[in-house]
C-alpha atoms as a PDB file:
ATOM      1  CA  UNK A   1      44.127  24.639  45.480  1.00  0.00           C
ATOM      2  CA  UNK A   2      41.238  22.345  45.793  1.00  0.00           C
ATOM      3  CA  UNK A   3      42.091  19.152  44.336  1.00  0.00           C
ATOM      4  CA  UNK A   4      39.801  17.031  42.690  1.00  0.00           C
ATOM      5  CA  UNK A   5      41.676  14.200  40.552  1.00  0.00           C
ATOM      6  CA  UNK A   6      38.572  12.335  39.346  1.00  0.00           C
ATOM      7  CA  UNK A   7      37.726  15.061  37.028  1.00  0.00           C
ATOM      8  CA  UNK A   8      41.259  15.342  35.986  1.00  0.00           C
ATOM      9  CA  UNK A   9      40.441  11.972  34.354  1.00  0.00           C
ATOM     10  CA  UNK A  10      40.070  11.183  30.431  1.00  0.00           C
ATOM     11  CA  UNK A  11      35.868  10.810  29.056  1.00  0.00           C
ATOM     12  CA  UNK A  12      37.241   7.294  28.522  1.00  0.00           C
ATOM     13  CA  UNK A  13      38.238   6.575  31.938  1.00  0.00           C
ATOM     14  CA  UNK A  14      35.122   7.326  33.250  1.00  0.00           C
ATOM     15  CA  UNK A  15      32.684   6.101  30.091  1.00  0.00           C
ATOM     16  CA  UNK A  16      30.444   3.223  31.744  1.00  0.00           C
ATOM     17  CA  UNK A  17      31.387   1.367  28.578  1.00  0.00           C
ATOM     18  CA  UNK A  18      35.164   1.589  28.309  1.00  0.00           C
ATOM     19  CA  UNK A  19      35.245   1.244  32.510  1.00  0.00           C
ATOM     20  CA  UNK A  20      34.399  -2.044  34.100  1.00  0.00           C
ATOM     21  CA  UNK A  21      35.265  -0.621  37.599  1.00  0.00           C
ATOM     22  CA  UNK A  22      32.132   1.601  37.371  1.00  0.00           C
ATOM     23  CA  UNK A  23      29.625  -0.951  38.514  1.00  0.00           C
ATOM     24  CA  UNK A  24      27.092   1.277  39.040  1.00  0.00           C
ATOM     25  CA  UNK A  25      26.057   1.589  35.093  1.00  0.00           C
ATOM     26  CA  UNK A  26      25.367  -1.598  33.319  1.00  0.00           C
ATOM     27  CA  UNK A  27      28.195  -2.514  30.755  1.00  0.00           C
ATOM     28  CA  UNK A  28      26.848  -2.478  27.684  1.00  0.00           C
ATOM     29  CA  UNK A  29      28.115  -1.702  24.135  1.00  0.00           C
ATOM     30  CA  UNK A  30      25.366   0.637  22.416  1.00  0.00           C
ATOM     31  CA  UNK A  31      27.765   0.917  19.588  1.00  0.00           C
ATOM     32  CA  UNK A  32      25.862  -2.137  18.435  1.00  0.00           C
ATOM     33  CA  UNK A  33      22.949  -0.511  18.312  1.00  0.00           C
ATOM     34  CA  UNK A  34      21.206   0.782  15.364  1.00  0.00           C
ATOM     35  CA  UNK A  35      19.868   4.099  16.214  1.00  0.00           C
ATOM     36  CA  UNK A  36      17.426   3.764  13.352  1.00  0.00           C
ATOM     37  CA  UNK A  37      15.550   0.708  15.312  1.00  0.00           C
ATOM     38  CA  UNK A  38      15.608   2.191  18.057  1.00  0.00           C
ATOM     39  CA  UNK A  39      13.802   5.122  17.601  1.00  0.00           C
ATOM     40  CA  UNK A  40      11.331   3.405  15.370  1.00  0.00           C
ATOM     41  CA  UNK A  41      10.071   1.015  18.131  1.00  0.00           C
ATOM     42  CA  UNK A  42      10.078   3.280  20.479  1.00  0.00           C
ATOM     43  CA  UNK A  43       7.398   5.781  18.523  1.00  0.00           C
ATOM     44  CA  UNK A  44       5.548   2.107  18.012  1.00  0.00           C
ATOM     45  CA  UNK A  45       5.487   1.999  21.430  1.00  0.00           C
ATOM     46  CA  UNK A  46       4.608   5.664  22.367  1.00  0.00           C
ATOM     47  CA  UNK A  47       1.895   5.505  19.749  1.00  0.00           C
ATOM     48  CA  UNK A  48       0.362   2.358  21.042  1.00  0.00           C
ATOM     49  CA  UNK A  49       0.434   3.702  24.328  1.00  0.00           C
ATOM     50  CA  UNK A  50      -2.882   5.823  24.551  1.00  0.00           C
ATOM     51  CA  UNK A  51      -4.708   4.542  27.334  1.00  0.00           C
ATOM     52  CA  UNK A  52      -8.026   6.705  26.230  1.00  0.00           C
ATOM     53  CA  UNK A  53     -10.927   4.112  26.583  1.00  0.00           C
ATOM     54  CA  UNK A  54     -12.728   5.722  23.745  1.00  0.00           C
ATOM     55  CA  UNK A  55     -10.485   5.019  21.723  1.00  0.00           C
ATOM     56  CA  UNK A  56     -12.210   2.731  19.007  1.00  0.00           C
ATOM     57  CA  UNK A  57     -10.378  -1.003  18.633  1.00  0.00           C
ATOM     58  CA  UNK A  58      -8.084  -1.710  15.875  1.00  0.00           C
ATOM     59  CA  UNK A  59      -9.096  -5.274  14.387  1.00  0.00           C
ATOM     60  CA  UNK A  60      -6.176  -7.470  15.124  1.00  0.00           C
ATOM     61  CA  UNK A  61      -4.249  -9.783  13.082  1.00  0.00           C
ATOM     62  CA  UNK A  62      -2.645 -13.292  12.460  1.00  0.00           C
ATOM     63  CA  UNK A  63      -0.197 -11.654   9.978  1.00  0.00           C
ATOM     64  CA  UNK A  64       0.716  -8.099   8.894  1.00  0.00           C
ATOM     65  CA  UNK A  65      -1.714  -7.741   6.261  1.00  0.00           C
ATOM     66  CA  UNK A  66      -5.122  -9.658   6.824  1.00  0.00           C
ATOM     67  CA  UNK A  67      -7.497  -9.084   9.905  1.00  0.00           C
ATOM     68  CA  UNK A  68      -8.522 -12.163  11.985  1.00  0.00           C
ATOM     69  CA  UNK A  69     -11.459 -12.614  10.835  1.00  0.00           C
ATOM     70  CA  UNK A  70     -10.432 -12.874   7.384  1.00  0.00           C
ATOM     71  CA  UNK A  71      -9.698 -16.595   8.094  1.00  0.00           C
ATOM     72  CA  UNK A  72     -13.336 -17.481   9.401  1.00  0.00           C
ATOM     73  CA  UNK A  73     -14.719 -15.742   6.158  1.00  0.00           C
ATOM     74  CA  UNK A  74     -12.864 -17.927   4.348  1.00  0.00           C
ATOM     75  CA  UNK A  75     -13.977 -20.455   5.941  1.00  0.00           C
ATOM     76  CA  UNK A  76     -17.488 -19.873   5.215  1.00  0.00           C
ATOM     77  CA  UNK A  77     -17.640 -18.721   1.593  1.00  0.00           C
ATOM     78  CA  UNK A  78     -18.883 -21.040  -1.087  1.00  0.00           C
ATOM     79  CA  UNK A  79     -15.910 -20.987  -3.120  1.00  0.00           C
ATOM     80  CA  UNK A  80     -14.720 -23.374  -5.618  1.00  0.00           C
ATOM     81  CA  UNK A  81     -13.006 -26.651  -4.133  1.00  0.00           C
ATOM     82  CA  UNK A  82      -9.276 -26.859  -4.878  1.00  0.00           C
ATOM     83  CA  UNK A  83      -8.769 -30.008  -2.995  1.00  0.00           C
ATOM     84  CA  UNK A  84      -7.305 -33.254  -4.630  1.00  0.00           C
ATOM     85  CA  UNK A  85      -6.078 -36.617  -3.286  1.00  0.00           C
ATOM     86  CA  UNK A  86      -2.554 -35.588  -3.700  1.00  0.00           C
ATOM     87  CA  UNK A  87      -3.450 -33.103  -1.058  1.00  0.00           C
ATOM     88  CA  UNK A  88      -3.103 -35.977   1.317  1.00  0.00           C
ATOM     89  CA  UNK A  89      -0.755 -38.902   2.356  1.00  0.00           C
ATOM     90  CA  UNK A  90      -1.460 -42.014   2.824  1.00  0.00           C
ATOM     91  CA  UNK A  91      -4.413 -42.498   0.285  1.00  0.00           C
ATOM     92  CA  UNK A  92      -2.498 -44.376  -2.163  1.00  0.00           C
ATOM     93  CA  UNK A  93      -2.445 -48.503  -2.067  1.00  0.00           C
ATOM     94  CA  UNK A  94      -5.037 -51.010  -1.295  1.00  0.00           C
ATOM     95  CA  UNK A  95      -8.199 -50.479   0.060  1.00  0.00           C
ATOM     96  CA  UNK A  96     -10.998 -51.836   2.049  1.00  0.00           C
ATOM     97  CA  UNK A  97     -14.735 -52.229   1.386  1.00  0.00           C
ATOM     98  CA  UNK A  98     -16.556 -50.764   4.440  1.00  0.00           C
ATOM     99  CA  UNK A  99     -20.315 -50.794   3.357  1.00  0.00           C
ATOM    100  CA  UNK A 100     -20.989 -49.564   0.145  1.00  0.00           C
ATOM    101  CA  UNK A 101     -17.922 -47.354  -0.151  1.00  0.00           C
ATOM    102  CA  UNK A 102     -13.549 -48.555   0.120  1.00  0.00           C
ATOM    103  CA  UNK A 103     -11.520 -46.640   1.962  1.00  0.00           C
ATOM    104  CA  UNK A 104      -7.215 -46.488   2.223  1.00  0.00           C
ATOM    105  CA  UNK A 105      -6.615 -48.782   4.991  1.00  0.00           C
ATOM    106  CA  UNK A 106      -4.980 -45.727   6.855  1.00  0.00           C
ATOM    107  CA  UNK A 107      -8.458 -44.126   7.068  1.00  0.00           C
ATOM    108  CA  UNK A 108     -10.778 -47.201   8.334  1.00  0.00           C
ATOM    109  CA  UNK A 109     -10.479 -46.060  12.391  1.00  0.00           C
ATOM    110  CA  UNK A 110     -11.155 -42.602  11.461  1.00  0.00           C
ATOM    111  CA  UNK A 111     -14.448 -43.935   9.259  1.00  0.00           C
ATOM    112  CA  UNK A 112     -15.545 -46.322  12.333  1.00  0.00           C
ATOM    113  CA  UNK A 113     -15.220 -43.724  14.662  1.00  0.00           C
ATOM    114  CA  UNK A 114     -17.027 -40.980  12.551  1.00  0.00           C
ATOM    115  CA  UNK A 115     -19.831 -43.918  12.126  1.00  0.00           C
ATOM    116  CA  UNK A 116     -19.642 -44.839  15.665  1.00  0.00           C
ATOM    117  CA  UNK A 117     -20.194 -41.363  16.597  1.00  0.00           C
ATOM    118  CA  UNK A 118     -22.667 -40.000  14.319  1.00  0.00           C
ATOM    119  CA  UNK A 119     -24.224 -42.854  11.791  1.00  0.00           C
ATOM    120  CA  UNK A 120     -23.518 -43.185   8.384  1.00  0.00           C
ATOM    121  CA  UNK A 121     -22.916 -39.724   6.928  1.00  0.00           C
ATOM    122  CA  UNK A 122     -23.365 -40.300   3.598  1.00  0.00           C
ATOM    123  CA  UNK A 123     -26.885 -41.696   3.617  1.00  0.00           C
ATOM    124  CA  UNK A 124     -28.964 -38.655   2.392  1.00  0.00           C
ATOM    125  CA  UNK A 125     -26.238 -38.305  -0.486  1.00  0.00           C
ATOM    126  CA  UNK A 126     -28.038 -38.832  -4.240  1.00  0.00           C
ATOM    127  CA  UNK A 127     -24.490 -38.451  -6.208  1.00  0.00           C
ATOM    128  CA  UNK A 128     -22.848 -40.863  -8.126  1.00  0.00           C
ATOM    129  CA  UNK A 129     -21.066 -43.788  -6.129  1.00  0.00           C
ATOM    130  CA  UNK A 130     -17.771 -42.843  -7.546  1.00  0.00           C
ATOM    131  CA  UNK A 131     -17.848 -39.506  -6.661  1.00  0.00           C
ATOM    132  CA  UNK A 132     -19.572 -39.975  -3.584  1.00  0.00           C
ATOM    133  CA  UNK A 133     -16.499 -42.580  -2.219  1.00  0.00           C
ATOM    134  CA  UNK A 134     -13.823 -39.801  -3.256  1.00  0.00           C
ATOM    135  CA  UNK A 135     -15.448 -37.202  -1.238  1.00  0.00           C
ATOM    136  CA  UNK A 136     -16.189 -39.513   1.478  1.00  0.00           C
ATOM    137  CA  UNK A 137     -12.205 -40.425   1.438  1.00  0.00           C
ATOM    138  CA  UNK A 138     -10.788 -36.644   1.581  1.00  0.00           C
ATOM    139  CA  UNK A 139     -13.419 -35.938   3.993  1.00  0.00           C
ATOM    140  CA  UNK A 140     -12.076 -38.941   6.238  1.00  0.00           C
ATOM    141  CA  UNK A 141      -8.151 -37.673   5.207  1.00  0.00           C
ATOM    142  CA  UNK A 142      -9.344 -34.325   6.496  1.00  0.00           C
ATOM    143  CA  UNK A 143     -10.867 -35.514  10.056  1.00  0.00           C
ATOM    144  CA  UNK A 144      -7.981 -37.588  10.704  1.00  0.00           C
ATOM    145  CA  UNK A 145      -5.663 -34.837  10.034  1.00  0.00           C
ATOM    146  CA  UNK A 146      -7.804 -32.208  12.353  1.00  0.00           C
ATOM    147  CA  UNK A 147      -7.272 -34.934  14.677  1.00  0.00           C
ATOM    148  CA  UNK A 148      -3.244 -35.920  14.117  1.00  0.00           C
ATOM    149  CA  UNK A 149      -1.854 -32.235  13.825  1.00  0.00           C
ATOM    150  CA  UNK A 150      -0.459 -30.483  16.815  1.00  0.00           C
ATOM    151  CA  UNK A 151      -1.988 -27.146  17.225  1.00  0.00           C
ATOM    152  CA  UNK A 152       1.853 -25.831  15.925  1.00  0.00           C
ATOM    153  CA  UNK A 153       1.427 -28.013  12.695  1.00  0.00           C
ATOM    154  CA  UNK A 154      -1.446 -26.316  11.816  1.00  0.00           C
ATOM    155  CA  UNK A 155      -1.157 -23.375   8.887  1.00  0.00           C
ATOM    156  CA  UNK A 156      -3.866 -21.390   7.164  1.00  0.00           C
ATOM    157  CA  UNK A 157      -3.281 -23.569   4.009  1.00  0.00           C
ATOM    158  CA  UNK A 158      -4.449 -26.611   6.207  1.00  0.00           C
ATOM    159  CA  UNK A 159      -7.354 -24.984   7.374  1.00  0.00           C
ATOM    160  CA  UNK A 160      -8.154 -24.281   4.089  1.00  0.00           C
ATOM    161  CA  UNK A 161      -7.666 -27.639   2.642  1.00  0.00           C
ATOM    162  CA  UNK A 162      -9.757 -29.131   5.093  1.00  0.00           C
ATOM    163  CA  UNK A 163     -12.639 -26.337   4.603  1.00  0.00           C
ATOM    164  CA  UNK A 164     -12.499 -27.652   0.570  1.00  0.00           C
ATOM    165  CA  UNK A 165     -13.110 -31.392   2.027  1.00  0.00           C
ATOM    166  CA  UNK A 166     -15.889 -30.369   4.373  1.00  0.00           C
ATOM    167  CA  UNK A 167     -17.697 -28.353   2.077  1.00  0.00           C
ATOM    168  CA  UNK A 168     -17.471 -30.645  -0.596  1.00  0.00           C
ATOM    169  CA  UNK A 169     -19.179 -33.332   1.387  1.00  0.00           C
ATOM    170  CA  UNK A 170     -21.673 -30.774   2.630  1.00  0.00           C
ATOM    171  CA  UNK A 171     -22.197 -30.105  -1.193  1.00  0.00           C
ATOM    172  CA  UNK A 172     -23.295 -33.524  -1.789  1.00  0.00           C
ATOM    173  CA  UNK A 173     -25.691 -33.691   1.358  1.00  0.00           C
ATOM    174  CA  UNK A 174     -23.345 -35.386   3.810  1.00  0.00           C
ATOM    175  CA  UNK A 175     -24.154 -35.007   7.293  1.00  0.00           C
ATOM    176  CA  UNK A 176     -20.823 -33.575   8.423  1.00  0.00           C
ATOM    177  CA  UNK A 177     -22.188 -30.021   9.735  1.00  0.00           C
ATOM    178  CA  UNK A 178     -20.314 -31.188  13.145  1.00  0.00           C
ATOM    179  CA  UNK A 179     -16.879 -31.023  10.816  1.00  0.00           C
ATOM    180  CA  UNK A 180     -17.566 -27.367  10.187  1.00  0.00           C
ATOM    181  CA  UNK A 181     -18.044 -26.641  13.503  1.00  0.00           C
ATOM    182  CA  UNK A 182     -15.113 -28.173  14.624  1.00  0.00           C
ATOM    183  CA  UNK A 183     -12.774 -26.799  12.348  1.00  0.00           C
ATOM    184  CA  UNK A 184     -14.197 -22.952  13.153  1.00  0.00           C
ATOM    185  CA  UNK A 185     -12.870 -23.783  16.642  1.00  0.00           C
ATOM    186  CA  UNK A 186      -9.363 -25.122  15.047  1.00  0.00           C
ATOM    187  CA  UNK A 187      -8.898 -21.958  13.430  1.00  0.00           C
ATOM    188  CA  UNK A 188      -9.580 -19.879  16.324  1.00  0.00           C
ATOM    189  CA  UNK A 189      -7.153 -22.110  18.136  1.00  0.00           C
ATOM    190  CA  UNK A 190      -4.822 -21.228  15.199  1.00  0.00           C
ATOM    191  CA  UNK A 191      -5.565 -17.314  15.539  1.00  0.00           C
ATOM    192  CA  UNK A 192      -5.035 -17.893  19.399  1.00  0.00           C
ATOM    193  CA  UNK A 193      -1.607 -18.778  19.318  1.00  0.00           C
ATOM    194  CA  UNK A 194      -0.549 -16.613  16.161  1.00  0.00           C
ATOM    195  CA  UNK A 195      -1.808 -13.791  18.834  1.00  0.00           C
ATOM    196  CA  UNK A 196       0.173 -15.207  21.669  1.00  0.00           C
ATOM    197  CA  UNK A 197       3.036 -15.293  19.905  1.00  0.00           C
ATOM    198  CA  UNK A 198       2.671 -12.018  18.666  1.00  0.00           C
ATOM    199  CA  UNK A 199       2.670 -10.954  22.347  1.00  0.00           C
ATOM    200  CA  UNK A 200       5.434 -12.473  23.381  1.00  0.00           C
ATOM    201  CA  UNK A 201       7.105 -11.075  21.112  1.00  0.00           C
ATOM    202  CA  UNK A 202       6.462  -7.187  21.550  1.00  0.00           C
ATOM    203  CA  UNK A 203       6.946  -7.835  25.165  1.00  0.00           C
ATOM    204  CA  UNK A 204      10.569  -9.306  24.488  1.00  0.00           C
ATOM    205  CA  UNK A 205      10.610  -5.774  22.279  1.00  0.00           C
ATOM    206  CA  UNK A 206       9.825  -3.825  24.932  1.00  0.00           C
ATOM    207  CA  UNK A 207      12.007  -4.978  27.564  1.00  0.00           C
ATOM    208  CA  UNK A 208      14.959  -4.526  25.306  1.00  0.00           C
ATOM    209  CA  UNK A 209      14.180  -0.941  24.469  1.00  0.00           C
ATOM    210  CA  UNK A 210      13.375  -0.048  28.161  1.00  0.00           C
ATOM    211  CA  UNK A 211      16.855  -1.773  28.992  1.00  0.00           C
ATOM    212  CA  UNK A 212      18.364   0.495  26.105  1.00  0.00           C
ATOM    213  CA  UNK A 213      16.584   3.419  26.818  1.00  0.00           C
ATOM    214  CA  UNK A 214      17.385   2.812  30.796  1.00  0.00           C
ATOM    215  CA  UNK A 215      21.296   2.775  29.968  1.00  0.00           C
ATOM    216  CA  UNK A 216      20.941   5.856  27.905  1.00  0.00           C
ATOM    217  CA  UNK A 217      19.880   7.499  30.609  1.00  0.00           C
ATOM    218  CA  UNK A 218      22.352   6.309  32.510  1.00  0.00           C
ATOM    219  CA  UNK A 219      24.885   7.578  29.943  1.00  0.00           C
ATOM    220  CA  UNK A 220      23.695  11.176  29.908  1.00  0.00           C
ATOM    221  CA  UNK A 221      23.425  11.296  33.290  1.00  0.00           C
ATOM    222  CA  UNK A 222      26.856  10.288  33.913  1.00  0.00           C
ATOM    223  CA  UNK A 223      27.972  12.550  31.132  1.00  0.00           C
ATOM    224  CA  UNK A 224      26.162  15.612  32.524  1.00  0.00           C
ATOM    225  CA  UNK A 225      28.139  15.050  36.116  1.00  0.00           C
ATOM    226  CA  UNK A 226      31.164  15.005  34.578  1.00  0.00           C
ATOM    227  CA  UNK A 227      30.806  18.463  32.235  1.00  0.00           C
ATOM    228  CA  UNK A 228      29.091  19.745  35.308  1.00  0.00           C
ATOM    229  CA  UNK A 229      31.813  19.201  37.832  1.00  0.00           C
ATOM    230  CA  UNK A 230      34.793  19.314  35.213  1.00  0.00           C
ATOM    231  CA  UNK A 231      33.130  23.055  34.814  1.00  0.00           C
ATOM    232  CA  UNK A 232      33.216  23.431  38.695  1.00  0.00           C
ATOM    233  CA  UNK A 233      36.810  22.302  38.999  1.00  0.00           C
ATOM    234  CA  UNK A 234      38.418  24.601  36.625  1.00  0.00           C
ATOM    235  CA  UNK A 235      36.439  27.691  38.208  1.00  0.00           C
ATOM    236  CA  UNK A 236      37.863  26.506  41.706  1.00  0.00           C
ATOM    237  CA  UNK A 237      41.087  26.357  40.553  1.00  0.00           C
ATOM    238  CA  UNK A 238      41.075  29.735  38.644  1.00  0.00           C
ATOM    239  CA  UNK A 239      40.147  31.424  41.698  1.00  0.00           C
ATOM    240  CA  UNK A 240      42.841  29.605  44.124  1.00  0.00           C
ATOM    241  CA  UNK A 241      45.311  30.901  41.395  1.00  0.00           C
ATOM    242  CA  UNK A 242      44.057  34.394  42.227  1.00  0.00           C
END
């Protein structure tokens, strides 16, 4: 009779999982695995797959609900200023007269370089002295922040804080159109790495389902020998019996 012990052996003996010897399949525990998960990201995948270049773009997003260029809307509506001086730090204790206006002492290089660079801002401004300095001070607060923050200290709420300063001063005929500017291209630095992130992210996704699905191959592969020649075994040794 034709003897072949390997299929003699128990499903556990030769399960890829239960088996270190068999080095050819990776050893991994799918019991861990939450079928659910996995068959959800894969249709993600599958459905974000089509490659048809006529297929029209899907705005994307820095978050799961609001399109990118929600943010820059924001940014340009009139809306109502929300911002106060508690907003920011360091505008409490003594100040110093520069010109006609005093500033927190924390602010004065920020004000000499915004004069250095582009005059005094608040010339063409007719408003009251009083409220003209506290504009002028958040509006200071809000350059030297743009200009403090890293990129990854930078949330939506920020931008928007800043937006309140900038259009406040604009309200009052301040010269600070160069502020807006700068902050659009803040918040598409923000949107930037939101994106990257967001990237990273579904490609660390996809490499663990392709690892997953790659095993599960495997598996059934492996499983499919063994009914296959188990089958072929015990019709080889019914007929040397005969």
């Amino acid at each position: 009779m034709l003897q072949l012990q390997f299929l003699s052996l128990e499903p556990a003996a030769i399960n890829p999982r239960t088996n270190p010897a068999i080095e050819a399949f990776p050893l991994k525990d799918f019991m861990d695995v939450d079928m659910n998960e996995f068959q959800n990201l894969l249709q993600m995948i599958l459905v974000n797959a089509d490659l048809n270049p006529t297929k029209p773009e899907v705005a994307i997003c820095c978050n799961d609900e609001m399109p990118i260029s929600d943010l820059l809307t924001k940014i340009e509506a009139d809306e109502e200023s929300k911002g106060k001086f508690s907003d920011f730090d360091g505008l409490d204790g003594d100040r110093i007269k520069h010109g006609k206006y005093s500033f927190p002492h924390s602010l004065i290089p920020t004000l000499e370089t915004i004069i250095d660079a582009c005059g005094d801002i608040s010339a063409t401004s007719k408003m009251n002295p009083s409220i003209t300095e506290m504009v002028y001070i958040m509006f200071c607060a809000s350059v030297k922040e743009m200009n403090d923050l890293r990129l990854e200290e930078i949330t939506e709420d920020r931008i928007l804080k800043w937006r309140d300063a900038i259009k406040d001063a604009l309200r009052i005929s301040f010269k600070v159109d160069f502020a807006m500017e700068h902050l659009k291209k803040i918040a598409c630095a923000y949107i930037g790495q939101i994106e990257r992130q967001k990237l990273k992210d579904l490609a660390m996704r996809i490499s663990r389902l392709e690892d997953d699905l790659n095993f599960r191959k495997q598996e059934l592969a492996f499983n499919y020998l063994y009914i296959t020649f188990n089958y072929l075994y015990h019709n080889l040794a019914s007929k040397d019996k005969k």
